[in-house]
Structures are given as C-alpha cells and as structure tokens.
C-alpha atoms as a PDB file:
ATOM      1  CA  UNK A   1      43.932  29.015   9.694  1.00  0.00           C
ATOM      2  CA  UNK A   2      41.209  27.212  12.218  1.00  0.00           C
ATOM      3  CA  UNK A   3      39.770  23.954  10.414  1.00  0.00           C
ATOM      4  CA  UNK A   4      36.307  24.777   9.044  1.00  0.00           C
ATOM      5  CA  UNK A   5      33.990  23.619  11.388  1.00  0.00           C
ATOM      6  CA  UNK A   6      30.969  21.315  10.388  1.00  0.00           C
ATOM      7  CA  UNK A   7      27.624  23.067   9.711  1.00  0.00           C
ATOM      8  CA  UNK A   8      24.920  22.735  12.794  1.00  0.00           C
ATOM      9  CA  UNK A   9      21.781  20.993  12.290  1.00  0.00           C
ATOM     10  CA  UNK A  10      19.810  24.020  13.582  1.00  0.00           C
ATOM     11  CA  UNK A  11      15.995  24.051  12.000  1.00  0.00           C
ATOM     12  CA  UNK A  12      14.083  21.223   9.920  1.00  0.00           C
ATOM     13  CA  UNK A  13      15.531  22.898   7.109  1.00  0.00           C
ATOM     14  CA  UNK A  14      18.720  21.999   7.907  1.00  0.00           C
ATOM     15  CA  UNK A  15      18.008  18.003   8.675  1.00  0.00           C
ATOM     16  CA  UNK A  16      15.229  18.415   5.680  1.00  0.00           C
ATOM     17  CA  UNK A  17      18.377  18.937   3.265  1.00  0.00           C
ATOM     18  CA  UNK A  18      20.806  16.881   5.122  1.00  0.00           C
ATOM     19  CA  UNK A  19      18.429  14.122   4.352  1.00  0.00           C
ATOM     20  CA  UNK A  20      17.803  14.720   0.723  1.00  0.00           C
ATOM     21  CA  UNK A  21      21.538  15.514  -0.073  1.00  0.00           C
ATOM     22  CA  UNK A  22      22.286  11.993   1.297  1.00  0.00           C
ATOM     23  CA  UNK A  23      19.874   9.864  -0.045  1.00  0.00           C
ATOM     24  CA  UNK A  24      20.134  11.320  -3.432  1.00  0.00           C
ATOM     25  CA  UNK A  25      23.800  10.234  -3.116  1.00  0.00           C
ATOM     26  CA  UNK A  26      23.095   6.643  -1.632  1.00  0.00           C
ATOM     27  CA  UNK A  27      21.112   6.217  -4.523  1.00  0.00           C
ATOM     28  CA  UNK A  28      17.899   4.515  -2.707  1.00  0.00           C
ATOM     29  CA  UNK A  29      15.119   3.183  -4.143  1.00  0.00           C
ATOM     30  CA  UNK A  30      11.688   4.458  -3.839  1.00  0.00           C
ATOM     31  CA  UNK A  31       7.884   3.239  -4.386  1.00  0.00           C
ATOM     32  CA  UNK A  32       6.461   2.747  -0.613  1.00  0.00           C
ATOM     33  CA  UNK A  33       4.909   5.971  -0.583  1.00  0.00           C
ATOM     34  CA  UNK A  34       6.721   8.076  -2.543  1.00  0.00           C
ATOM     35  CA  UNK A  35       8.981   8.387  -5.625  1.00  0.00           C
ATOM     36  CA  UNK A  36      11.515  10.410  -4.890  1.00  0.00           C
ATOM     37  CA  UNK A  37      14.477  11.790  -2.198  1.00  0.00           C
ATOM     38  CA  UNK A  38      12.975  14.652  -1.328  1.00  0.00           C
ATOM     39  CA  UNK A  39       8.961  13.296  -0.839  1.00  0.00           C
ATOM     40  CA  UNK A  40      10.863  10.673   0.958  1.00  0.00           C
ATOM     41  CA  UNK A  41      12.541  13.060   3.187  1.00  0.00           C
ATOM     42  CA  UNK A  42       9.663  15.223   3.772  1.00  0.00           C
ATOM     43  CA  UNK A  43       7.539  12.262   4.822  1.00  0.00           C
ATOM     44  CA  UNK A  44      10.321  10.979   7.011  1.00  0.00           C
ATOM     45  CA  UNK A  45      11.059  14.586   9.547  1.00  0.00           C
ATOM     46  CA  UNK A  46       7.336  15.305   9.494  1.00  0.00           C
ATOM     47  CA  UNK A  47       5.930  11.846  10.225  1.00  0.00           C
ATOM     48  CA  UNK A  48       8.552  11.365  12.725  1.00  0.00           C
ATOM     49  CA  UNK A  49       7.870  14.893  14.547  1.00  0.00           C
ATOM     50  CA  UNK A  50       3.713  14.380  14.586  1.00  0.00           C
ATOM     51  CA  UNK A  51       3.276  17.103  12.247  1.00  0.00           C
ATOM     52  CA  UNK A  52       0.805  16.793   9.151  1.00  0.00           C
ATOM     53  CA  UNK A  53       2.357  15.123   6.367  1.00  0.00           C
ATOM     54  CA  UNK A  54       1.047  17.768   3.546  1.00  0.00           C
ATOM     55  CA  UNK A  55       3.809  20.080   3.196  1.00  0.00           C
ATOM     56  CA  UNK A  56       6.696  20.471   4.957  1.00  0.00           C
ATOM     57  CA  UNK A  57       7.699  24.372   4.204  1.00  0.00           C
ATOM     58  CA  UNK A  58       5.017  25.559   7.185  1.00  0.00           C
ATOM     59  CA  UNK A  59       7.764  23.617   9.455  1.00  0.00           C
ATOM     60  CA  UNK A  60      11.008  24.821   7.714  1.00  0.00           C
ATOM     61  CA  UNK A  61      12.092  26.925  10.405  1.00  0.00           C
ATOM     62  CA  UNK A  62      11.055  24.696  12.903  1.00  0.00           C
ATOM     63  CA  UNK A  63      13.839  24.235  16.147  1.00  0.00           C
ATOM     64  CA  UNK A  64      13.588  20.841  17.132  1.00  0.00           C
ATOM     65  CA  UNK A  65      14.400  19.675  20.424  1.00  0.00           C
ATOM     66  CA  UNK A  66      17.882  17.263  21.208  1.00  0.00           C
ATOM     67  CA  UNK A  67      15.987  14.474  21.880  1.00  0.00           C
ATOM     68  CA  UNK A  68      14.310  15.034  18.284  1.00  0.00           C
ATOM     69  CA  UNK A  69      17.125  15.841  16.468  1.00  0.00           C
ATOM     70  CA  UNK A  70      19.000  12.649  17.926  1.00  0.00           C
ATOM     71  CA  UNK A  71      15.671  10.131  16.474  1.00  0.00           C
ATOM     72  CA  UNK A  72      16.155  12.347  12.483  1.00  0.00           C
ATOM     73  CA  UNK A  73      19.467  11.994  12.496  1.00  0.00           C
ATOM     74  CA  UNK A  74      19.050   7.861  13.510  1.00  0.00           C
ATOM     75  CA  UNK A  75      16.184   7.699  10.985  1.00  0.00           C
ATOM     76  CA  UNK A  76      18.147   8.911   8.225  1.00  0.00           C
ATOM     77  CA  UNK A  77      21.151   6.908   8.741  1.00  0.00           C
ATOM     78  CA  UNK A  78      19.057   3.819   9.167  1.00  0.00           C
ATOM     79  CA  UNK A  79      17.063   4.821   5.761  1.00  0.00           C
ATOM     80  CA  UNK A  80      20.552   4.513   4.058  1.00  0.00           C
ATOM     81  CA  UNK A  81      22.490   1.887   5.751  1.00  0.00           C
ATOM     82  CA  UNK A  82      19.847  -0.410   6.320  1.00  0.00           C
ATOM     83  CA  UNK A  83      17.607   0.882   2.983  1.00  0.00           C
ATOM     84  CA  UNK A  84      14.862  -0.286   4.775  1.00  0.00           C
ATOM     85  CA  UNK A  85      11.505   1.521   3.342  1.00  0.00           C
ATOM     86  CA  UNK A  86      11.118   4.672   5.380  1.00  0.00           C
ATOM     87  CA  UNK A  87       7.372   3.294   6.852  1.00  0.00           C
ATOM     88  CA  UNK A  88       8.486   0.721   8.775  1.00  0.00           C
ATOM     89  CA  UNK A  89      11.217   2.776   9.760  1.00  0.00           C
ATOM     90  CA  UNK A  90       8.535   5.277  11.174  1.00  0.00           C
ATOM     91  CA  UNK A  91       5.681   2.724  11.498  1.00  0.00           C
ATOM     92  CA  UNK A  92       2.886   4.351   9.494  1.00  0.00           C
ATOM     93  CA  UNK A  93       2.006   4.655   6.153  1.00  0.00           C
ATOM     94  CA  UNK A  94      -0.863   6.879   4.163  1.00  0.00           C
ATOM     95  CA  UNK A  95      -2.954   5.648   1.408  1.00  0.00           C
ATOM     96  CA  UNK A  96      -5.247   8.942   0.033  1.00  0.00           C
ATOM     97  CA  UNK A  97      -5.158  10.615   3.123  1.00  0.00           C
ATOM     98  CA  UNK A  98      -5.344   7.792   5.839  1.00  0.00           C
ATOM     99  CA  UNK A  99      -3.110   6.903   8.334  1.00  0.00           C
ATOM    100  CA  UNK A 100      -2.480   3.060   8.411  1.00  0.00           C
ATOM    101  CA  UNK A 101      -0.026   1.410  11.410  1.00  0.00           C
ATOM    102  CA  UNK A 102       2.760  -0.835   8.807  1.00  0.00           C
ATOM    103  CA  UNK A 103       5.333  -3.280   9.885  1.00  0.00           C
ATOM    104  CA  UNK A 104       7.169  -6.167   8.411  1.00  0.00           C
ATOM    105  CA  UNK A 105       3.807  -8.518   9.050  1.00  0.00           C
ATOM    106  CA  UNK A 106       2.314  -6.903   5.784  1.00  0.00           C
ATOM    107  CA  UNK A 107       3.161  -5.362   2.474  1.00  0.00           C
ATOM    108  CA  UNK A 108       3.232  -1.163   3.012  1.00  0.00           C
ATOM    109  CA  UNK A 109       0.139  -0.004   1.898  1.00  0.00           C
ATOM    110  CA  UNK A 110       0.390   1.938  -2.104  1.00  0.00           C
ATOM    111  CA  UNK A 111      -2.288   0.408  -4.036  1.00  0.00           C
ATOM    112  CA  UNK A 112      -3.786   2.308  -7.017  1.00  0.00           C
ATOM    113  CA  UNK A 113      -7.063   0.633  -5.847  1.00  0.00           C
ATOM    114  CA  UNK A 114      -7.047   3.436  -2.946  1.00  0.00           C
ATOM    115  CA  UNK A 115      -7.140   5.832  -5.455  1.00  0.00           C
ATOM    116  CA  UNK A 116      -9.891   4.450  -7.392  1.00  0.00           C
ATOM    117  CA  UNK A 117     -11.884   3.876  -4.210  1.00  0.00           C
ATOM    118  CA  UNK A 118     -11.328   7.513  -3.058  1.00  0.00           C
ATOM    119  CA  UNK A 119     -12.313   9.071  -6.320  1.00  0.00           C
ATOM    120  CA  UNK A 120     -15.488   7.139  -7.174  1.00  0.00           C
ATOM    121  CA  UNK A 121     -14.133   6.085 -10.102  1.00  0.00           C
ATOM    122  CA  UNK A 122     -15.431   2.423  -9.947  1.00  0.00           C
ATOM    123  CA  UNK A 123     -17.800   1.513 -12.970  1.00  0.00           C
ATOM    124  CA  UNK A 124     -20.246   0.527  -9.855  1.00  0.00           C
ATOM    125  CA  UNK A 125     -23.038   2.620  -8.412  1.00  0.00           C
ATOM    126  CA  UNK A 126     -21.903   3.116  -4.775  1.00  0.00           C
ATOM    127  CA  UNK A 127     -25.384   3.207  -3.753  1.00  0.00           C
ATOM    128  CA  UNK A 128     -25.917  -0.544  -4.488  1.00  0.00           C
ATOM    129  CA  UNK A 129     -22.561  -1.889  -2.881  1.00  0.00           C
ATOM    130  CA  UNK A 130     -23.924  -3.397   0.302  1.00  0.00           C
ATOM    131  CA  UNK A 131     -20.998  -6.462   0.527  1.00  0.00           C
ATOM    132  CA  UNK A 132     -16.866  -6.064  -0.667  1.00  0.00           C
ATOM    133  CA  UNK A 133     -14.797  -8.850  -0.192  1.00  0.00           C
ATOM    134  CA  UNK A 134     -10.881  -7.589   0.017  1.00  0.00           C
ATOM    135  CA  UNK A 135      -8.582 -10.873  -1.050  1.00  0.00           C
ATOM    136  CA  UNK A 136      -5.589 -10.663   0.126  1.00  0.00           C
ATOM    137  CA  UNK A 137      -5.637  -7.830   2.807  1.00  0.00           C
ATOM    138  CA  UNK A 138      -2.496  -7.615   4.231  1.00  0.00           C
ATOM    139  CA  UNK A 139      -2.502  -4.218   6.417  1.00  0.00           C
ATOM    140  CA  UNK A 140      -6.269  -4.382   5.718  1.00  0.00           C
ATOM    141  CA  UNK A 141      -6.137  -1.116   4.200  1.00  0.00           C
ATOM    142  CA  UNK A 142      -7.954  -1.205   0.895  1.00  0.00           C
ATOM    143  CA  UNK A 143     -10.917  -2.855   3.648  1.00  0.00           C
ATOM    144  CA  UNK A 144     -10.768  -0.056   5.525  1.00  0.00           C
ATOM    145  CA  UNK A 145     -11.347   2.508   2.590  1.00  0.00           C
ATOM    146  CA  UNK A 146     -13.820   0.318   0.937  1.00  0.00           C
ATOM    147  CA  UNK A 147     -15.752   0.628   4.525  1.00  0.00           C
ATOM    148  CA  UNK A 148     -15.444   4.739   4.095  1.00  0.00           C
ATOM    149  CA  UNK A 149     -15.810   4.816   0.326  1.00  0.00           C
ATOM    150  CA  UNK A 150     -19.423   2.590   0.573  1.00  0.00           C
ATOM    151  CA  UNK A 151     -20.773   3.442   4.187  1.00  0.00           C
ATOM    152  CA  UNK A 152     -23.488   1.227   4.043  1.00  0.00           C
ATOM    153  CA  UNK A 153     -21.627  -1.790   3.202  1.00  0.00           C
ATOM    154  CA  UNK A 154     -20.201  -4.604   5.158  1.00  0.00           C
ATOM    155  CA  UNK A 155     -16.849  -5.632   4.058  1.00  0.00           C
ATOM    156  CA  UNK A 156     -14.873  -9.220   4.307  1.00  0.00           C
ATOM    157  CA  UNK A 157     -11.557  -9.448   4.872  1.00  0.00           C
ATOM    158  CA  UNK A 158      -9.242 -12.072   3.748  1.00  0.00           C
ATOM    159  CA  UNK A 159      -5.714 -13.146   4.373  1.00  0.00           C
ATOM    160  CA  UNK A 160      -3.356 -16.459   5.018  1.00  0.00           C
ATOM    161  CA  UNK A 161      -1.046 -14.551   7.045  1.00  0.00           C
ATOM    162  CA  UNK A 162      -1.825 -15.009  10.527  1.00  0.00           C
ATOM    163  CA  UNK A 163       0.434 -11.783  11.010  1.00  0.00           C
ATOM    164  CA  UNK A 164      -0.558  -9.578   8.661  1.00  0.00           C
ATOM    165  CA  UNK A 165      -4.351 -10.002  10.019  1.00  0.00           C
ATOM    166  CA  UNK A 166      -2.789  -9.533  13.133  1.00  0.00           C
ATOM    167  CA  UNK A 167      -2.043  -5.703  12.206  1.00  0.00           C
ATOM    168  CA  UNK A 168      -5.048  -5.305   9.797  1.00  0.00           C
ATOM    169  CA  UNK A 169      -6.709  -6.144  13.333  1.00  0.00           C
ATOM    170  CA  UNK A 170      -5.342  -3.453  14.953  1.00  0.00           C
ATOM    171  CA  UNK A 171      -5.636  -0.793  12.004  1.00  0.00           C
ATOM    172  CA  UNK A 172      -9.716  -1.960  11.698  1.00  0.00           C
ATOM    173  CA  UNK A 173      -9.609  -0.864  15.298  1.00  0.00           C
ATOM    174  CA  UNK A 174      -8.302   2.385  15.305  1.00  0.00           C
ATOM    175  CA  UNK A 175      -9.984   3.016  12.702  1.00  0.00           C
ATOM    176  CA  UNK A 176     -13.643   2.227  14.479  1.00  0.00           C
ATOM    177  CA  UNK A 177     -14.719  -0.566  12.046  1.00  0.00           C
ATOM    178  CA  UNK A 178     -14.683  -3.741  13.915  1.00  0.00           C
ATOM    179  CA  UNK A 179     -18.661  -3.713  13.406  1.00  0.00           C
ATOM    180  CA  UNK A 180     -18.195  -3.854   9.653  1.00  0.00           C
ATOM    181  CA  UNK A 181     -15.362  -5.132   8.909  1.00  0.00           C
ATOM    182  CA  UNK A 182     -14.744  -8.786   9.265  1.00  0.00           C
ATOM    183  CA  UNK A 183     -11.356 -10.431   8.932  1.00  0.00           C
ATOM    184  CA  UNK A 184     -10.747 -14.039   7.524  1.00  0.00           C
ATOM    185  CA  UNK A 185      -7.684 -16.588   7.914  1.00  0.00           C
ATOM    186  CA  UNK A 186      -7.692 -18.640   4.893  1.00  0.00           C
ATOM    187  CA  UNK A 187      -6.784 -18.797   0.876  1.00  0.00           C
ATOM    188  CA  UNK A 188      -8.781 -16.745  -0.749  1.00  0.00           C
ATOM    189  CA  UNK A 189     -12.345 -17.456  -1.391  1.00  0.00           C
ATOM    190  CA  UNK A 190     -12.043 -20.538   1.317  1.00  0.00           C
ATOM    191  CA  UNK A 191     -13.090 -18.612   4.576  1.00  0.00           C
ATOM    192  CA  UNK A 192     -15.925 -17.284   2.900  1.00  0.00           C
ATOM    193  CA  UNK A 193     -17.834 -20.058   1.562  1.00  0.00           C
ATOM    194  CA  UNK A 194     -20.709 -19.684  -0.736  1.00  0.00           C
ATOM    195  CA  UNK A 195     -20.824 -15.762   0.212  1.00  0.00           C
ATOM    196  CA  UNK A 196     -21.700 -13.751  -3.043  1.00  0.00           C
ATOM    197  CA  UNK A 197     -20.687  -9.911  -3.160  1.00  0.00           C
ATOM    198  CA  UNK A 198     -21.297  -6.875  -5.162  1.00  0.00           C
ATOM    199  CA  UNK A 199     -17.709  -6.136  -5.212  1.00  0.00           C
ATOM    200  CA  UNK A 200     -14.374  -7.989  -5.009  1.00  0.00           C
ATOM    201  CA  UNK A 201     -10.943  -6.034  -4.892  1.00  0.00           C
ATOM    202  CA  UNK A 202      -7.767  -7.353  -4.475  1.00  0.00           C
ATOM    203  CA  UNK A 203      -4.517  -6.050  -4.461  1.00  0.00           C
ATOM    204  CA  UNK A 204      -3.296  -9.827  -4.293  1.00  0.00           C
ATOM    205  CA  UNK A 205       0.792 -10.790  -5.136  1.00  0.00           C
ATOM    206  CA  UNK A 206       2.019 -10.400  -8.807  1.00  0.00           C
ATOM    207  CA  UNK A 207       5.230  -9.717  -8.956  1.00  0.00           C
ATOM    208  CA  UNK A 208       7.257 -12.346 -11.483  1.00  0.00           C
ATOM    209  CA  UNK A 209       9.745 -14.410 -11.243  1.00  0.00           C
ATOM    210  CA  UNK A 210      12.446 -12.494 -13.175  1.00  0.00           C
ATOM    211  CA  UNK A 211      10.854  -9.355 -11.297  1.00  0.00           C
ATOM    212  CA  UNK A 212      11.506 -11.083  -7.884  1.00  0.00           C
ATOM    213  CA  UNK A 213      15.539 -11.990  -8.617  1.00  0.00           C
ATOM    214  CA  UNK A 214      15.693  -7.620  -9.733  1.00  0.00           C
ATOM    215  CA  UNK A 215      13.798  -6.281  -6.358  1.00  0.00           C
ATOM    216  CA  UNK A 216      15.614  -3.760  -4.662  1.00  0.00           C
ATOM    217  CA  UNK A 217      16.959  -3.698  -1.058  1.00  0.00           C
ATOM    218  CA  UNK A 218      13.795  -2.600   0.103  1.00  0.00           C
ATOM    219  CA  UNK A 219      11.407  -4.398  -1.218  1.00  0.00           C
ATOM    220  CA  UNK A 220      13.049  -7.269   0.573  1.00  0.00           C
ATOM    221  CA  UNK A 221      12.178  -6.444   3.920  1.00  0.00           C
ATOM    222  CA  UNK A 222       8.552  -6.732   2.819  1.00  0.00           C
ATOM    223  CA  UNK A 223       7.020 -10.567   3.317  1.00  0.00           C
ATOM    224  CA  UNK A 224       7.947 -12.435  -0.054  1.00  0.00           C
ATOM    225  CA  UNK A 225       4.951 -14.501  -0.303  1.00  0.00           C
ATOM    226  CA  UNK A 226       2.817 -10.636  -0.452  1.00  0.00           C
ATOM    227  CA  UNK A 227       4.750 -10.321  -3.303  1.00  0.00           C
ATOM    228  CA  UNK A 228       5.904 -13.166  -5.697  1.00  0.00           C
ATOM    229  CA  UNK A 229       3.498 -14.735  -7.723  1.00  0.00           C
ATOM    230  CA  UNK A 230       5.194 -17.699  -9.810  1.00  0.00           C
ATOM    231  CA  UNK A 231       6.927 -17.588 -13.311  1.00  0.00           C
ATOM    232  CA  UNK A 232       4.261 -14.763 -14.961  1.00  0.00           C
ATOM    233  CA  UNK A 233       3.053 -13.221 -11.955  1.00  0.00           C
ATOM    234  CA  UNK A 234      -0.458 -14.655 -12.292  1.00  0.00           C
ATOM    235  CA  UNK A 235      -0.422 -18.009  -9.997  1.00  0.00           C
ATOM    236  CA  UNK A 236      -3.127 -15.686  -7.555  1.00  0.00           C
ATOM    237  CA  UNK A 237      -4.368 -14.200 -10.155  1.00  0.00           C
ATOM    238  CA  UNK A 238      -5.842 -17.209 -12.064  1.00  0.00           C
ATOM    239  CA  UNK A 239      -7.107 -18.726  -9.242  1.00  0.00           C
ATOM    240  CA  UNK A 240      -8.997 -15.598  -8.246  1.00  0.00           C
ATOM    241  CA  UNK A 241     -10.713 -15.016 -11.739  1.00  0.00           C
ATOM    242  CA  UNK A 242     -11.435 -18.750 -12.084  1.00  0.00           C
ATOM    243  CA  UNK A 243     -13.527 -18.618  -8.289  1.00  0.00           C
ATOM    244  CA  UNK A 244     -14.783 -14.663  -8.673  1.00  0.00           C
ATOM    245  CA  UNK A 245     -17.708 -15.044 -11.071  1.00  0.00           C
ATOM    246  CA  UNK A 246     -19.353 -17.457  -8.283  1.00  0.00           C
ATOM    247  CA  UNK A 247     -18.930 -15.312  -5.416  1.00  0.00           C
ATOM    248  CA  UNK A 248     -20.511 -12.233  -7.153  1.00  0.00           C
ATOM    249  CA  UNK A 249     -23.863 -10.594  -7.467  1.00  0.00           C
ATOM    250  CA  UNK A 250     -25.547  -9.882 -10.452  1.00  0.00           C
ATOM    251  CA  UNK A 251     -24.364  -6.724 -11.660  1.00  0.00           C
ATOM    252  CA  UNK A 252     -21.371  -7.594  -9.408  1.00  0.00           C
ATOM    253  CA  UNK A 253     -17.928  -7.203 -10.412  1.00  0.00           C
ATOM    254  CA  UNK A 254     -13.882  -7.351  -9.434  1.00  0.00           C
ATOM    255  CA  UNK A 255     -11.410  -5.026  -9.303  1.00  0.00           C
ATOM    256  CA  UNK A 256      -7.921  -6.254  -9.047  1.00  0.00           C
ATOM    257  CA  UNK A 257      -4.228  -4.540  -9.360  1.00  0.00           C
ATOM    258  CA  UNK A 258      -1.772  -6.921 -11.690  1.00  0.00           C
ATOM    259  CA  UNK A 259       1.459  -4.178 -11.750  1.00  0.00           C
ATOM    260  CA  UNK A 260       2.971  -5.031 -14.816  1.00  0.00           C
ATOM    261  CA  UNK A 261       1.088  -8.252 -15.748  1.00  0.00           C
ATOM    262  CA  UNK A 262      -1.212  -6.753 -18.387  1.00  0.00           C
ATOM    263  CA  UNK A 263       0.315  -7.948 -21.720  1.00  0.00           C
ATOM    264  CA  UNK A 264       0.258 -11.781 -19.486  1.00  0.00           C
ATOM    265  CA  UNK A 265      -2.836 -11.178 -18.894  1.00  0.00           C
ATOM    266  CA  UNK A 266      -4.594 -10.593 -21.892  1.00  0.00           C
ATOM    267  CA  UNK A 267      -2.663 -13.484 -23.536  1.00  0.00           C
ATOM    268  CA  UNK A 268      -3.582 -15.725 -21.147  1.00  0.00           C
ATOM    269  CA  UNK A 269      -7.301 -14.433 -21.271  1.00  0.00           C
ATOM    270  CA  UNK A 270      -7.990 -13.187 -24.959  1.00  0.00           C
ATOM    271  CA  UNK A 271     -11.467 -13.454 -24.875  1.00  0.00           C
ATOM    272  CA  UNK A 272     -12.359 -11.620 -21.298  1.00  0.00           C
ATOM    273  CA  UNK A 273     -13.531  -8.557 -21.636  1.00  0.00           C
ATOM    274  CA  UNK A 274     -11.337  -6.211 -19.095  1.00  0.00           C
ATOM    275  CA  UNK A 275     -11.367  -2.740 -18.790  1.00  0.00           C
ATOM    276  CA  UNK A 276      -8.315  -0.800 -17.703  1.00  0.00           C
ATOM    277  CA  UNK A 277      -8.604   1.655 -14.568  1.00  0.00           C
ATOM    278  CA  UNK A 278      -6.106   3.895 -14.546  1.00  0.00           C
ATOM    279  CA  UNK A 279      -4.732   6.784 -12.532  1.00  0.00           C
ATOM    280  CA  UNK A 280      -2.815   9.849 -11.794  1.00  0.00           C
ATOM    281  CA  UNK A 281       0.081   7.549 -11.419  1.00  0.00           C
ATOM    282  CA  UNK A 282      -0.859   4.311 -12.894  1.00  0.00           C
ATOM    283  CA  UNK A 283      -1.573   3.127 -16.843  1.00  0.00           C
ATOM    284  CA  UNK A 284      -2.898  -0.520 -16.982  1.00  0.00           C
ATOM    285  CA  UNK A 285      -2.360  -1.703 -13.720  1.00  0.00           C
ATOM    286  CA  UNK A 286      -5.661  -2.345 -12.387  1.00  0.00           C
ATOM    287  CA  UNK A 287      -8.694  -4.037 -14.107  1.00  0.00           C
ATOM    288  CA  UNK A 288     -12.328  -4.945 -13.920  1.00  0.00           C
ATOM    289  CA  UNK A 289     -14.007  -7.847 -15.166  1.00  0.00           C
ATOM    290  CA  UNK A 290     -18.060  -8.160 -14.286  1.00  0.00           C
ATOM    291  CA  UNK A 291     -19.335 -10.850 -13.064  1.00  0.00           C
END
C-alpha cells in the first residue's frame, strides 16, 4: 500500500489549524495581544496577509499565493522555535483598535490603560483635559490614544530609552501627531520641569523580582529595564507618586497600571486613597490617586 501522503496546505484554513494544532502542543505562552493559540494564530495569518485583524472566518477559504504560504509557514515555525511574541515577529501590534509599529526597542503595547482611555471610563471630565503627561512611553502608544481620546489636549511624552523614543517617534508620525505630541529623553518627571498637568498615566515597569526569575521565553525578548522594577515591583512606582502631586492641576489626577502590585501597594501606602479601575480583562491593576 502507497505511504499516506502529507496533507496540502491549500486555504488559510488549512495553515489557520496547522498553526493552532502546533502551538497548542509547544505549549507557548501568551499575553502580548492575546491569550490564547488560536487568537494568537488568527492574529498571526491575518496580520501577516494585510487583511483586517477582526475575524478571520471571512478569509477561511482564502488561496494564498507560494510566496505567502512560504512567510506563514516561517512565521509559525519561528513563533515556536524561537517563542518570540508573535508582534515582533510580524512588527505591529493593536491596542483597542490601533495599529502601533513594535520591535525589541519597546515593551509590545497591552496596557489596560488603552482600554480605560477608549471607553471614557476615567473619573475625569474629558472636556477639561487640555495637558497628559505619559511616563514611561515606550512605543508611545498610550500618548497616542490619550491624543485621540482628549482631542484638544497636548500630550508629553516621556522615556529614558533613547530607542524606544526612537519608535514612539515613528508611530507619533504615522499616526499624524507630531503637532501634539511631544516626546522627552529623561527619568521621569526630569525632562519636564515644573510642567503641571491635568492628567498623568503611566504604564511604567512593575514586574518583581521573584516575577522577573518566573518570566517566560517571551517576555524575555522584551527590554528588561521596561519591565523589572526591584524586590516589590514598586522602585518606579514610588518615585512617581512621591513627584505626581506637584506636577498636577487642581482637580488633576494619575492613572497608573501596577499588574499585580496591589496588595504592595496598599501596604506600603495605607492611608492614600486609591480607587481601582478595572476592566473587561483586568481586576485591580490600574489605579487613580487625585492630586
């Protein structure tokens, strides 16, 4: 009897399942994006074909050409061999809808802040936010939805990574908002002076020192000092909540994403008075604190 020959990779369908059979059996980890092997894979063929990212069963049947079927097949064994996060494998990440350019200069854009920005769901009156300061940038991505969630307000942008500004300069210009947004080299509050603000946000490093010797593969290809933030996780932390207050408005406040700091937090800090934002996929992970 002939030897069974191996199945074709035909349609999108057919490299769709290829890639969720396989990284459900390489046992990957998730979190830049999405949180599971199949949003992963979905992202990955239509992201890497130009299609919308939405939903993939409109492109099921899709043929693709050799050419394109040689670059899915190359993604998906560099997803598992490498198990480096599938956005800077493919260059592009979304936060709420928006297209961001990513690549090992900056953390991947996923912070809950997005959400809350998007949604309105800030205990701020929009109206009245006419400065943001974004502390720790990175990709400059929570800056650049800041700019669209507050139209008439001029946002700074801070970072000490010479290359991660590098690429928040690039995504501030494709996204048309050099002449609002303004992007700082420095630590923190240091590049902006005596500046005050209606609104700080920061999605600044946090992750502990026990949490830092777990990380998975992939979180390792991400810059280390976007990410680890001393023996508790709140070495940036502290120093932004002990400067914030001074740089604010009245009626001012910040907004700032801590992971899984919040029991450190409120030990350190007994007496503040911060309320938890949380949403669809977060409980406890972001705060405010008025001025």
């Amino acid at each position: 009897m002939a030897a069974r020959s191996k199945p074709s990779l035909v349609t999108l369908n057919d490299f769709f399942r290829l890639a969720v059979r396989r990284f459900k059996a390489a046992r990957l980890a998730y979190g830049h994006g999405t949180t599971n092997a199949v949003d992963e894979a979905a992202f990955m063929m239509l992201e890497a074909l130009g299609l919308p990212i939405h939903a993939i069963e409109p492109w099921l049947d899709l043929k693709p050409t050799a050419a394109e079927r040689a670059r899915l097949v190359t993604l998906i064994d560099a997803r598992i061999t490498l198990r480096m996060p599938a956005p800077y494998l493919l260059g592009a990440a979304y936060m709420r809808g928006v297209r961001f350019h990513v690549d090992r200069r900056a953390l991947i854009p996923r912070s809950f802040i997005g959400d809350l920005l998007a949604n309105d769901a800030l205990p701020i009156d929009p109206g009245k936010v006419k400065r943001v300061l974004d502390l720790c940038t990175g990709s400059g991505c929570l800056a650049i939805l800041a700019a669209l969630a507050f139209p008439r307000a001029r946002i700074d942008a801070v970072d000490l990574s010479a290359n991660a500004l590098a690429l928040a300069r690039r995504n501030v210009a494709t996204h048309r908002l050099a002449d609002r947004i303004t992007l700082h080299r420095g630590d923190l509050f240091e590049p902006v002076a005596r500046r005050r603000y209606d609104l700080i946000i920061s999605n600044p490093p946090y992750v502990d020192a026990r949490g830092m010797a777990k990380l998975p593969p992939e979180y390792r290809h991400e810059p280390k000092m976007a990410l680890a933030a001393g023996d508790d996780g709140l070495d940036l932390v502290r120093r932004i909540l002990a400067q914030a207050a001074g740089h604010l408005r009245p009626g001012g406040g910040l907004v700032c994403e801590i992971g899984r700091g919040r029991a450190s937090l409120e030990r350190a800090y007994p007496a503040a008075p911060f309320i938890w934002l949380d949403t669809e996929q977060s409980r406890g992970e972001v705060f405010w604190l008025g001025r």
